[in-house]
N, C-alpha and C. Protein backbone atom coordinates (compact mmCIF):
# COMPACT_ATOMS: atom_id res chain seq x y z
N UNK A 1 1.92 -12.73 28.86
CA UNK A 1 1.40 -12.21 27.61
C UNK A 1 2.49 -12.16 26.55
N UNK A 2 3.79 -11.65 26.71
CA UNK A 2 4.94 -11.22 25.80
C UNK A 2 5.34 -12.84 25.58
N UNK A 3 5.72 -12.97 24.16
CA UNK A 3 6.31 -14.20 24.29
C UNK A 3 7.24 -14.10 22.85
N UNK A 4 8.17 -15.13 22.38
CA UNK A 4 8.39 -15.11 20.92
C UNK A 4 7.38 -15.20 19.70
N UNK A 5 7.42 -14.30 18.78
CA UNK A 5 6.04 -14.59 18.09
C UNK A 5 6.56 -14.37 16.40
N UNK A 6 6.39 -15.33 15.26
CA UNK A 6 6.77 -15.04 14.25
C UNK A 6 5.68 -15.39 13.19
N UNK A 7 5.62 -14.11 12.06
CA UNK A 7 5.03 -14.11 11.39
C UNK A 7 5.86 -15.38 9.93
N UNK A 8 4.69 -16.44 9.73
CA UNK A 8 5.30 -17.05 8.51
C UNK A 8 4.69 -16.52 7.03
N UNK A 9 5.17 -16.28 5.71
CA UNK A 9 4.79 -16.50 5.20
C UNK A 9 4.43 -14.80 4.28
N UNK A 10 2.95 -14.74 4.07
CA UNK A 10 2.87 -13.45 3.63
C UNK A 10 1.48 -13.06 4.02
N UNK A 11 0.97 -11.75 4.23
CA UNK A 11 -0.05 -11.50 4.24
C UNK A 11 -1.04 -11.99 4.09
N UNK A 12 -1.47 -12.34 2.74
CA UNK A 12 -1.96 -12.83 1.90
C UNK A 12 -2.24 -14.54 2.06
N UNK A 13 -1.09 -15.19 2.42
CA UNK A 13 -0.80 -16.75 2.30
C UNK A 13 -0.07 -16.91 3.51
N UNK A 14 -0.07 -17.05 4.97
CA UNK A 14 0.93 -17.16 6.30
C UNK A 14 -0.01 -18.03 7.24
N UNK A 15 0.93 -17.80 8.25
CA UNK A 15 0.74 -18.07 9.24
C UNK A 15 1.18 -17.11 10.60
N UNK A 16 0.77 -17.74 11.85
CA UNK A 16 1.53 -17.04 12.70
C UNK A 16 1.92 -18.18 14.05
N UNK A 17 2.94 -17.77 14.67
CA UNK A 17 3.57 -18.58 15.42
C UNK A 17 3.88 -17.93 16.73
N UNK A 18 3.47 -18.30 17.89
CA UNK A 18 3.28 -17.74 18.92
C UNK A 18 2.72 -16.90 19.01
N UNK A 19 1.60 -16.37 18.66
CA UNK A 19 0.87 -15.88 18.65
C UNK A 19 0.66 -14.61 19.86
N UNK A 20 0.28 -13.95 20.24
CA UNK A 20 -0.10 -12.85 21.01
C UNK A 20 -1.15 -11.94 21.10
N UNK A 21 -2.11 -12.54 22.01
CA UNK A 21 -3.38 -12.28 21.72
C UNK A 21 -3.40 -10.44 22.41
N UNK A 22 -4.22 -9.98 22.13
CA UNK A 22 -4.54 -8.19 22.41
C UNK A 22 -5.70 -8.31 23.24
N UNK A 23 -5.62 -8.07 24.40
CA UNK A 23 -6.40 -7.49 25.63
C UNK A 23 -8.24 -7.15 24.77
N UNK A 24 -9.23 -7.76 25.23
CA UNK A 24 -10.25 -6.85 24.74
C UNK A 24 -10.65 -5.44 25.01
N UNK A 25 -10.15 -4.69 25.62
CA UNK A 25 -10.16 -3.54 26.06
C UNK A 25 -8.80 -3.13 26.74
N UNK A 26 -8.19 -1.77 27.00
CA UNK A 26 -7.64 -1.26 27.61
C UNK A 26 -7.50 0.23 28.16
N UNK A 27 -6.75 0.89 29.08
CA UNK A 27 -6.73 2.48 29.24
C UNK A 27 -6.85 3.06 28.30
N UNK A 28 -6.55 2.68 26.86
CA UNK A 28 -6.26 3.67 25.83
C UNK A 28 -7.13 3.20 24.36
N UNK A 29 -7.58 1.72 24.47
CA UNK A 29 -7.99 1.48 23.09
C UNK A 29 -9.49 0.51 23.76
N UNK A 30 -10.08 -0.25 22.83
CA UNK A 30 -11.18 -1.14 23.11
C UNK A 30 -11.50 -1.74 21.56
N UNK A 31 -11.73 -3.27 22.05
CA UNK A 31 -11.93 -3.55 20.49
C UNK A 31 -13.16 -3.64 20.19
N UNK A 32 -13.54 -3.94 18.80
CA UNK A 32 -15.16 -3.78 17.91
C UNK A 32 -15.12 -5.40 16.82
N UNK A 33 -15.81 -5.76 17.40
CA UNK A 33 -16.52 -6.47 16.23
C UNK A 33 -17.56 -6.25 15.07
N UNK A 34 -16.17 -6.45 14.00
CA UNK A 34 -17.44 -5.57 12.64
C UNK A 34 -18.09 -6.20 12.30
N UNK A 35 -18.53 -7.62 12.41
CA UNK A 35 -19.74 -8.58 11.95
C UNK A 35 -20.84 -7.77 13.17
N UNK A 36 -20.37 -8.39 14.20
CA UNK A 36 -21.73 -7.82 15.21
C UNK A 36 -22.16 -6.48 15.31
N UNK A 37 -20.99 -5.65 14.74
CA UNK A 37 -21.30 -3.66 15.38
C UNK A 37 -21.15 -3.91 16.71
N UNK A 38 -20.12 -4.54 17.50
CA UNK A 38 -20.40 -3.94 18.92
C UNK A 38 -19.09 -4.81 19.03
N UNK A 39 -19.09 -4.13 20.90
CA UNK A 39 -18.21 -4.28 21.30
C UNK A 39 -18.13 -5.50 21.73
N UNK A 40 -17.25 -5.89 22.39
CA UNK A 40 -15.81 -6.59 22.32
C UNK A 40 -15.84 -7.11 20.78
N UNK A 41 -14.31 -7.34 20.12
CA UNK A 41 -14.07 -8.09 18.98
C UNK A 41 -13.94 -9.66 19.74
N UNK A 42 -14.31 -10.59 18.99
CA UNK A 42 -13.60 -12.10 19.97
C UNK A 42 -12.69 -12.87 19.82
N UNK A 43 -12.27 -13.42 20.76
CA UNK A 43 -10.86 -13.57 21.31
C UNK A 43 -9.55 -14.42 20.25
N UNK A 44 -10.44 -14.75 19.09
CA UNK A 44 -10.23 -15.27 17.98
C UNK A 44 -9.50 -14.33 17.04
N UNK A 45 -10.12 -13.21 17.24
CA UNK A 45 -9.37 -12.21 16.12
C UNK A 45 -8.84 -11.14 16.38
N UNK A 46 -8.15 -11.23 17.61
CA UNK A 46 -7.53 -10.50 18.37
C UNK A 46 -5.77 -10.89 18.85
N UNK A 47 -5.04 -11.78 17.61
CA UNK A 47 -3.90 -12.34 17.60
C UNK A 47 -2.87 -11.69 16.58
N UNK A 48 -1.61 -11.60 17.12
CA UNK A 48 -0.66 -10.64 16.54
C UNK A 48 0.43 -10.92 16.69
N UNK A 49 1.50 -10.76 16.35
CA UNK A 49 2.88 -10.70 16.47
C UNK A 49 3.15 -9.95 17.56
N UNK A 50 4.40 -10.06 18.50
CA UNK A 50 4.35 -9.31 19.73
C UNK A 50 4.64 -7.63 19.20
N UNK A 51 5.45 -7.75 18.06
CA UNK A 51 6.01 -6.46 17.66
C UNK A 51 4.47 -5.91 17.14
N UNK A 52 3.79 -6.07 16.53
CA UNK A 52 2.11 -5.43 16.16
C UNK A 52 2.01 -5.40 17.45
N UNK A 53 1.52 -6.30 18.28
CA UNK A 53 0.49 -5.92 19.76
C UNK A 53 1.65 -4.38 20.59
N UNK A 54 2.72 -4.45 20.58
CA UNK A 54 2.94 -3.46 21.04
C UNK A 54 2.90 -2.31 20.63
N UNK A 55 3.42 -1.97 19.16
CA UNK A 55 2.68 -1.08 17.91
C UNK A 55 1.67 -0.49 18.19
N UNK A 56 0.47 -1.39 18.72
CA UNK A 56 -0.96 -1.22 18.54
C UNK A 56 -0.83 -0.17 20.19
N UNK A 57 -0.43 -0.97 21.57
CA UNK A 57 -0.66 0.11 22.12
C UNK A 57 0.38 1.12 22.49
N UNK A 58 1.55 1.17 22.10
CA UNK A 58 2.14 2.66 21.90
C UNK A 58 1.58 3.52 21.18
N UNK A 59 0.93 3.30 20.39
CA UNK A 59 0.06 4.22 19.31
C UNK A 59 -1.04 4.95 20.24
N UNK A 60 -1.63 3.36 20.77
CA UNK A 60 -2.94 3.74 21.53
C UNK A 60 -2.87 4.91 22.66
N UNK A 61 -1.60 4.76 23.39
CA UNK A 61 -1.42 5.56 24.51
C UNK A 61 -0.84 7.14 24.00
N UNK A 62 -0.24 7.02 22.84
CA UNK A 62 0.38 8.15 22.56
C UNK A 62 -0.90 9.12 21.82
N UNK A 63 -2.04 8.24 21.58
CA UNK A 63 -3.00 9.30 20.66
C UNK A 63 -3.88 9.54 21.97
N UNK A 64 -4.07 8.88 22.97
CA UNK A 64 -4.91 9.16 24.17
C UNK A 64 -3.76 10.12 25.15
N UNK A 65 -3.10 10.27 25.44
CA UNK A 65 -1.37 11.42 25.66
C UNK A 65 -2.30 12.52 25.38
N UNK A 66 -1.78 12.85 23.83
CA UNK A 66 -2.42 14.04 22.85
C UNK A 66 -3.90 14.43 22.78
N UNK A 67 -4.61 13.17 23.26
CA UNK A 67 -6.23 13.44 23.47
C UNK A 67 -7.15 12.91 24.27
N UNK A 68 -6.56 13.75 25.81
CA UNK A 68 -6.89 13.26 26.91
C UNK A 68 -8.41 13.19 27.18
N UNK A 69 -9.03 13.93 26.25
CA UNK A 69 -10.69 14.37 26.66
C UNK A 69 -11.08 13.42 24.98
N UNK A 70 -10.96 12.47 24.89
CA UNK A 70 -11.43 12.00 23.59
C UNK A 70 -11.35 10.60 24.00
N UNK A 71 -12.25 9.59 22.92
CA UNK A 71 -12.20 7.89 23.09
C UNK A 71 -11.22 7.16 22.92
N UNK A 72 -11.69 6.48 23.07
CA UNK A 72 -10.22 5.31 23.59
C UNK A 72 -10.10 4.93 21.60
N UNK A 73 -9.22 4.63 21.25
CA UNK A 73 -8.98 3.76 20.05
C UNK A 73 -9.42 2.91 19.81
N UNK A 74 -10.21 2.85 18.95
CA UNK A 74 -11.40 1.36 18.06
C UNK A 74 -10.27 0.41 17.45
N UNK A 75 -10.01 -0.90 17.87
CA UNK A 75 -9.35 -1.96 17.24
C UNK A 75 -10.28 -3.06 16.79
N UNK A 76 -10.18 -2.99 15.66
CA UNK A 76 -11.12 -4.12 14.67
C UNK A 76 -10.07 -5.67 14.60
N UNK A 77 -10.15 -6.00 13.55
CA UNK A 77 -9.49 -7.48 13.49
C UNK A 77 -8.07 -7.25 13.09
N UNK A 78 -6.97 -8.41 14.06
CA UNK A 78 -6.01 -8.84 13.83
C UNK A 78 -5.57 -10.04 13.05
N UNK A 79 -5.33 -10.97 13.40
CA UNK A 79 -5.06 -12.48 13.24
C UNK A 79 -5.62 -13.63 13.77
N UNK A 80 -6.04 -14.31 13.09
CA UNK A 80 -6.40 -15.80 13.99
C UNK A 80 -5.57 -16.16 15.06
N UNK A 81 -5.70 -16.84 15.81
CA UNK A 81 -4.40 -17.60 17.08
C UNK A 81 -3.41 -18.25 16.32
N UNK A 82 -3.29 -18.85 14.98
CA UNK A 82 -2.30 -19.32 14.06
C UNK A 82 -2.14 -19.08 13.50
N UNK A 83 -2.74 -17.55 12.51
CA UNK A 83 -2.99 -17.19 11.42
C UNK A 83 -3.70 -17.64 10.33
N UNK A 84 -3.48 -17.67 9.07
CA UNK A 84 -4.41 -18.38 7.96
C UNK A 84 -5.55 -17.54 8.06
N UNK A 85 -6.39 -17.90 7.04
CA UNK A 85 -7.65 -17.82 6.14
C UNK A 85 -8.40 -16.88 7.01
N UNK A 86 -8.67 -15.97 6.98
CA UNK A 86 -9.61 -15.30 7.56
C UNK A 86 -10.92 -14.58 6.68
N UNK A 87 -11.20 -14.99 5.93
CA UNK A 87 -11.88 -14.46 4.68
C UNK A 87 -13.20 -14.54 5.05
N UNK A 88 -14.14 -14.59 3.93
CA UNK A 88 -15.54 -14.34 4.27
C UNK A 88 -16.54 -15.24 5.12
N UNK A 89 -15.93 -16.76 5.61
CA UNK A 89 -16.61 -17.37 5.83
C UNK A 89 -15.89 -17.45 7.59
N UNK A 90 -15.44 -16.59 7.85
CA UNK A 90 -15.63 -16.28 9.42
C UNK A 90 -15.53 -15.20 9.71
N UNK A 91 -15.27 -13.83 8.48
CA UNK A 91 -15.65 -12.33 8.58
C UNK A 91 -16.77 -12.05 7.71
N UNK A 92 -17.93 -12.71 7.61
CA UNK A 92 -18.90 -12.39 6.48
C UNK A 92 -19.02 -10.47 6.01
N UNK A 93 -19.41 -9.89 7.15
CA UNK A 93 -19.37 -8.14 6.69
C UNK A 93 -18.38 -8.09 6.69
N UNK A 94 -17.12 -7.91 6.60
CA UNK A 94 -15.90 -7.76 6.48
C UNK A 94 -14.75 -9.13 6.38
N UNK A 95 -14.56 -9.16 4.83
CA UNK A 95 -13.88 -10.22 4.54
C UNK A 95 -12.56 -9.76 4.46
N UNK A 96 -11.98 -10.87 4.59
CA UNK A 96 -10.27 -10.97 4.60
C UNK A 96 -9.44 -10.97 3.76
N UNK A 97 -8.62 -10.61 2.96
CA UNK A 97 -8.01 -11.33 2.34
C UNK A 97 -6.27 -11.73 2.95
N UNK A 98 -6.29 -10.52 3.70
CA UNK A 98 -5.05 -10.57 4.31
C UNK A 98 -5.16 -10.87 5.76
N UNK A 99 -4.53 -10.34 6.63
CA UNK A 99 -4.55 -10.74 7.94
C UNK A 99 -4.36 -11.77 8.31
N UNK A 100 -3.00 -12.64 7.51
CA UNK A 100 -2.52 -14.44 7.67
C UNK A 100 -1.55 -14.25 8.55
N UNK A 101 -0.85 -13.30 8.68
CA UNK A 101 0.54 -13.94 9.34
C UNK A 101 0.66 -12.86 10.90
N UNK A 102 -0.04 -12.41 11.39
CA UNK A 102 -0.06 -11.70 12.52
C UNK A 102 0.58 -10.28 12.09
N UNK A 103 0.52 -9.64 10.89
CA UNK A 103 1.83 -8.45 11.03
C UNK A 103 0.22 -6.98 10.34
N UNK A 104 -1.17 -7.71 10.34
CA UNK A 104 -2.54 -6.30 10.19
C UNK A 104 -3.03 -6.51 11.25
N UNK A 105 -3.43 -5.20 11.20
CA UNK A 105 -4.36 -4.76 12.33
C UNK A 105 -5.36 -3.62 11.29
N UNK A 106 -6.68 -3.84 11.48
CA UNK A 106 -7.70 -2.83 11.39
C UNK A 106 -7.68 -1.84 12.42
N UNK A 107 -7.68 -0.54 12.44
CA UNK A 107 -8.29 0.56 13.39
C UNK A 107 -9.06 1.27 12.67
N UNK A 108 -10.15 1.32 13.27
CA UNK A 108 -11.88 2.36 12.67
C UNK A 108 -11.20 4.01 12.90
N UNK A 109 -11.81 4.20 12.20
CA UNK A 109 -11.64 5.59 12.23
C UNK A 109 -11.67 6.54 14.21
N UNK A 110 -11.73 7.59 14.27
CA UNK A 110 -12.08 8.05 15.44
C UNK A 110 -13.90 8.95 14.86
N UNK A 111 -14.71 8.78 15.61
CA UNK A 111 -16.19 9.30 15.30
C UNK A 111 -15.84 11.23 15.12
N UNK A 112 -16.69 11.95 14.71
CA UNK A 112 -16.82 13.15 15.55
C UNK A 112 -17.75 13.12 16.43
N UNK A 113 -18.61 12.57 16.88
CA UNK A 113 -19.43 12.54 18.48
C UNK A 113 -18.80 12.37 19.38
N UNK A 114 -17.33 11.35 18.89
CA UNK A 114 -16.61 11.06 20.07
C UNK A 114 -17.06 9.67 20.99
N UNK A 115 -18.32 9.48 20.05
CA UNK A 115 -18.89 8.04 20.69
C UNK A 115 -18.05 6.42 20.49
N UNK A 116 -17.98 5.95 21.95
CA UNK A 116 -17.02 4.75 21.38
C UNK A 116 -17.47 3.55 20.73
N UNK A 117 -17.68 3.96 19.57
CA UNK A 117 -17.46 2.31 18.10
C UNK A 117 -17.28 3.14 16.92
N UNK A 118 -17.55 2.33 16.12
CA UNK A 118 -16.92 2.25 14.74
C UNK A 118 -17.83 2.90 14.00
N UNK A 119 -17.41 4.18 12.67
CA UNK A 119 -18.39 5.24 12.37
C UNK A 119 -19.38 4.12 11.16
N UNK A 120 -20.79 4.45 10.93
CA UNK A 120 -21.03 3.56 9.96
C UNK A 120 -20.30 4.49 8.25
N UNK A 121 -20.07 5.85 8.43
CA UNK A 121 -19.87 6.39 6.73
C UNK A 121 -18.91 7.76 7.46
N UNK A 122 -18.46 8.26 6.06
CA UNK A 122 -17.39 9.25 6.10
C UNK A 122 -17.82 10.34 7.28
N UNK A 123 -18.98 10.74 6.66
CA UNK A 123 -19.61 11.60 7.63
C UNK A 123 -19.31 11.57 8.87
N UNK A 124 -19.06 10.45 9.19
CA UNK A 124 -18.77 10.14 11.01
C UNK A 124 -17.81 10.22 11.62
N UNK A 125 -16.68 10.25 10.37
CA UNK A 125 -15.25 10.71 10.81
C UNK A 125 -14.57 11.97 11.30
N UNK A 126 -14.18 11.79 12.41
CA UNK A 126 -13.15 13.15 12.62
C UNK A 126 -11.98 13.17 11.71
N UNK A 127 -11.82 13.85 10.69
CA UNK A 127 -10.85 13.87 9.86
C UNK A 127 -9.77 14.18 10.17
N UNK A 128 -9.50 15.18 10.80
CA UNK A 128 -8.69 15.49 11.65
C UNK A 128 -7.81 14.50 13.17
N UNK A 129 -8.42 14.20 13.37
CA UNK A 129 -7.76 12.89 14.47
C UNK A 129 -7.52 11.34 13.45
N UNK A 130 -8.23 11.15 12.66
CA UNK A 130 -7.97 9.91 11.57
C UNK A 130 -6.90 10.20 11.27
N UNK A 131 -6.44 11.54 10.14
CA UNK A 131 -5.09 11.43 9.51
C UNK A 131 -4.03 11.63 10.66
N UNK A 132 -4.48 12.22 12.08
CA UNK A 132 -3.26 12.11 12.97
C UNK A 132 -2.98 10.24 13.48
N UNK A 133 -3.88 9.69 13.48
CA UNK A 133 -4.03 8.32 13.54
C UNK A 133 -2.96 7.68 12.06
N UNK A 134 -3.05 7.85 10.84
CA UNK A 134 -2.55 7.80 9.76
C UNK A 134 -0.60 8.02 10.39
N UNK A 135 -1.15 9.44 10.77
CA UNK A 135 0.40 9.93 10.64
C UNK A 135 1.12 8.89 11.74
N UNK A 136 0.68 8.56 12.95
CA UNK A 136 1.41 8.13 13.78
C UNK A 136 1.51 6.67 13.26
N UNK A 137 0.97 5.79 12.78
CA UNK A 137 1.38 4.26 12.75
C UNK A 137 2.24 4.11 11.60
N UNK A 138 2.41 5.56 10.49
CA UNK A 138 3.17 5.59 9.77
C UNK A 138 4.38 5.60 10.38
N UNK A 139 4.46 6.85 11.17
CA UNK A 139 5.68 6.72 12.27
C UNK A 139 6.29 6.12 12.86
N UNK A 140 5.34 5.24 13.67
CA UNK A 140 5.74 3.60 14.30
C UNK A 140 6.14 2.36 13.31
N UNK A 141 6.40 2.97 11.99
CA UNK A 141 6.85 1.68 11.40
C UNK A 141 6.24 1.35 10.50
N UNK A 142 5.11 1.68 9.96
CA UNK A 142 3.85 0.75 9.05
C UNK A 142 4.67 0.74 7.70
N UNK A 143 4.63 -0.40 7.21
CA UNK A 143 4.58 -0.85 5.51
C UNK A 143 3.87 -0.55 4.86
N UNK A 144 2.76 -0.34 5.18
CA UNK A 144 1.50 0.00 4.21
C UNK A 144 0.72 0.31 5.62
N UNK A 145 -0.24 1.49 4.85
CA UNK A 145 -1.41 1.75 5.54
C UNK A 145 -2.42 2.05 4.62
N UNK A 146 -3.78 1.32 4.41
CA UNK A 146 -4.65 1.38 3.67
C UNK A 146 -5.62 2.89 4.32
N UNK A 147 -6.27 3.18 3.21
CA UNK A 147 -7.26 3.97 3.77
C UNK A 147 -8.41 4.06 3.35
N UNK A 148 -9.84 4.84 3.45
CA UNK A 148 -10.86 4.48 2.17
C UNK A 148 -10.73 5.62 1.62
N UNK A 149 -10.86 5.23 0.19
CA UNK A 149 -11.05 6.22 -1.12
C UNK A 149 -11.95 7.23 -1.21
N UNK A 150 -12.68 7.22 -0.03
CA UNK A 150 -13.80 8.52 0.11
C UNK A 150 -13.48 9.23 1.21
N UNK A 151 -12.53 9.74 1.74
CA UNK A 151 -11.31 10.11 2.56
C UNK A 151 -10.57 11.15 2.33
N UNK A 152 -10.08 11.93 2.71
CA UNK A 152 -8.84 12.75 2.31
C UNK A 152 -7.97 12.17 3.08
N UNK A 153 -7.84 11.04 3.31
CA UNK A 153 -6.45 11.20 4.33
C UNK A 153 -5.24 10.60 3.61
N UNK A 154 -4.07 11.13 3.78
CA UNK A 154 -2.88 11.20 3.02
C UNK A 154 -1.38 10.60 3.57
N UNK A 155 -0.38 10.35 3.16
CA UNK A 155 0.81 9.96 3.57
C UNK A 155 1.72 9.66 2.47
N UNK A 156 2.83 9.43 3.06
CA UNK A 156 3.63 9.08 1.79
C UNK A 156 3.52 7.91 1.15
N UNK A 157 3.37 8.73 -0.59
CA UNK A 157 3.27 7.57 -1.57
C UNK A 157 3.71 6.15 -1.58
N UNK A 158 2.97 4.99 -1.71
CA UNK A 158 3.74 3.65 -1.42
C UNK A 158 3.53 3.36 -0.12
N UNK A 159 3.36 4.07 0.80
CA UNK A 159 3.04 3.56 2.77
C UNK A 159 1.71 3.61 2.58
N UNK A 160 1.22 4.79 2.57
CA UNK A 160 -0.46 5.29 2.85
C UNK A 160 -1.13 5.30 1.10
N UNK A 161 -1.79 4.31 1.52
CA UNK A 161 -2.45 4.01 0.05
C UNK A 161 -4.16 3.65 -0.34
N UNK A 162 -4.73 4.44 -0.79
CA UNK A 162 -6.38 4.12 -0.98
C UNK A 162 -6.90 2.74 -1.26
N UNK A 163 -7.48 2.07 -0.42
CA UNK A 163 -8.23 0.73 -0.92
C UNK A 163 -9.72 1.22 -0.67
N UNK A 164 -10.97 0.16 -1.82
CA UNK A 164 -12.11 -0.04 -1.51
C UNK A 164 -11.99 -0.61 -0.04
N UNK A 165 -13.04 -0.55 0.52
CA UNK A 165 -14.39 -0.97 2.22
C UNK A 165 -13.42 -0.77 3.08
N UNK A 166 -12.45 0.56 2.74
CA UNK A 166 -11.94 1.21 3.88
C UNK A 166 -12.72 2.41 4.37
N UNK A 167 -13.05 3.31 4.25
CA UNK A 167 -14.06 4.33 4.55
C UNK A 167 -14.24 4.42 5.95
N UNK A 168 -14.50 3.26 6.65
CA UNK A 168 -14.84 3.67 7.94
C UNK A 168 -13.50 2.77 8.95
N UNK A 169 -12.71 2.74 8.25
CA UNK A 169 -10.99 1.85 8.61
C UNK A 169 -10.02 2.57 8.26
N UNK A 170 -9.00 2.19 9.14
CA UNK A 170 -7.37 2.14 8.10
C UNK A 170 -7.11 0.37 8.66
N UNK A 171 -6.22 0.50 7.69
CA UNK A 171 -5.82 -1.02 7.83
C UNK A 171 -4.15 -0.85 7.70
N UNK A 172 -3.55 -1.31 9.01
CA UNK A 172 -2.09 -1.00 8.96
C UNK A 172 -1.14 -2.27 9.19
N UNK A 173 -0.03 -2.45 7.97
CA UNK A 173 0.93 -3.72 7.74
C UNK A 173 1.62 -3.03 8.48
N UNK A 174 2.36 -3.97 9.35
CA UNK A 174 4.09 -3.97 9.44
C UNK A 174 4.49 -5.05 8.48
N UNK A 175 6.30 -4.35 8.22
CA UNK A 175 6.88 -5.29 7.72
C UNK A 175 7.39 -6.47 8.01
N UNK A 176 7.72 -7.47 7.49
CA UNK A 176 8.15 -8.61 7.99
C UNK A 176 9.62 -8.33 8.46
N UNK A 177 9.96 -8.67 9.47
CA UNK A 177 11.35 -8.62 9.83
C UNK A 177 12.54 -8.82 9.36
């Protein structure tokens, strides 16, 4: 699974190189496909830089640690297997603009039912476990972490930052190396 993996390029305009695909499920997280609403995400958009895929589950294990009686972590879309274009015409409900070079990852909010997928509106959010979700990938490193604007969730200015058709997401950059 571990291999050399480099992000080219930018967010926005990249690629990715060696790629490192993310488990469809694990002890601590499970992924979602937001075109379908359901589970598994496919195996297509589940590619990352090795430094993201591990990101993704130190996070995962350290928020399942702290919340042993709660769901596993919702992982939405990463990267293509090479990166590039991921935009509307292979995420139609959820278009791309970024997610080129292996260094985003989407994570859905955590529900308050506690049910495992992705909330459809604010209402569905545990606010409280989201911004601890916030706080930790800030911790682990994030460049940016998007959030939705109908949200309270917070961080420092310039990292944690409000975007539109986040609401039921955060969307977290690492930096390029």
């Amino acid at each position: 699974m571990w291999r050399a993996s480099q992000a080219i390029g930018t967010p926005n305009a990249g690629a990715l190189v060696g790629g490192v695909k993310l488990p469809s499920e694990g002890r601590h997280f499970f992924t979602w496909d937001p075109d379908r609403l359901r589970r598994a995400s496919p195996r297509w958009r589940r590619y990352g830089t090795a430094r993201l895929i591990r990101m993704i589950l130190r996070v995962a294990e350290d928020f399942a640690r702290a919340h042993p009686d709660g769901p596993r972590m919702t992982v939405g879309d990463l990267s293509r297997p090479r990166g590039g274009d991921f935009g509307a015409r292979y995420s139609p409900r959820l278009p791309h603009v970024s997610h080129q070079n292996g260094l985003d990852v989407d994570i859905f909010y955590p529900r308050r039912d506690r049910a495992e997928r992705a909330p459809r509106a604010v209402g569905d959010v545990d606010l409280a476990r989201s911004q601890e979700l916030v706080d930790r990938f800030v911790r682990a490193g994030a460049q940016m972490v998007f959030v939705g604007p109908n949200t309270p969730l917070v961080g420092p200015p310039g990292i944690v930052q409000s975007a539109a058709r986040h609401d039921d997401h955060l969307h977290v950059r690492l930096p390029p190396r």
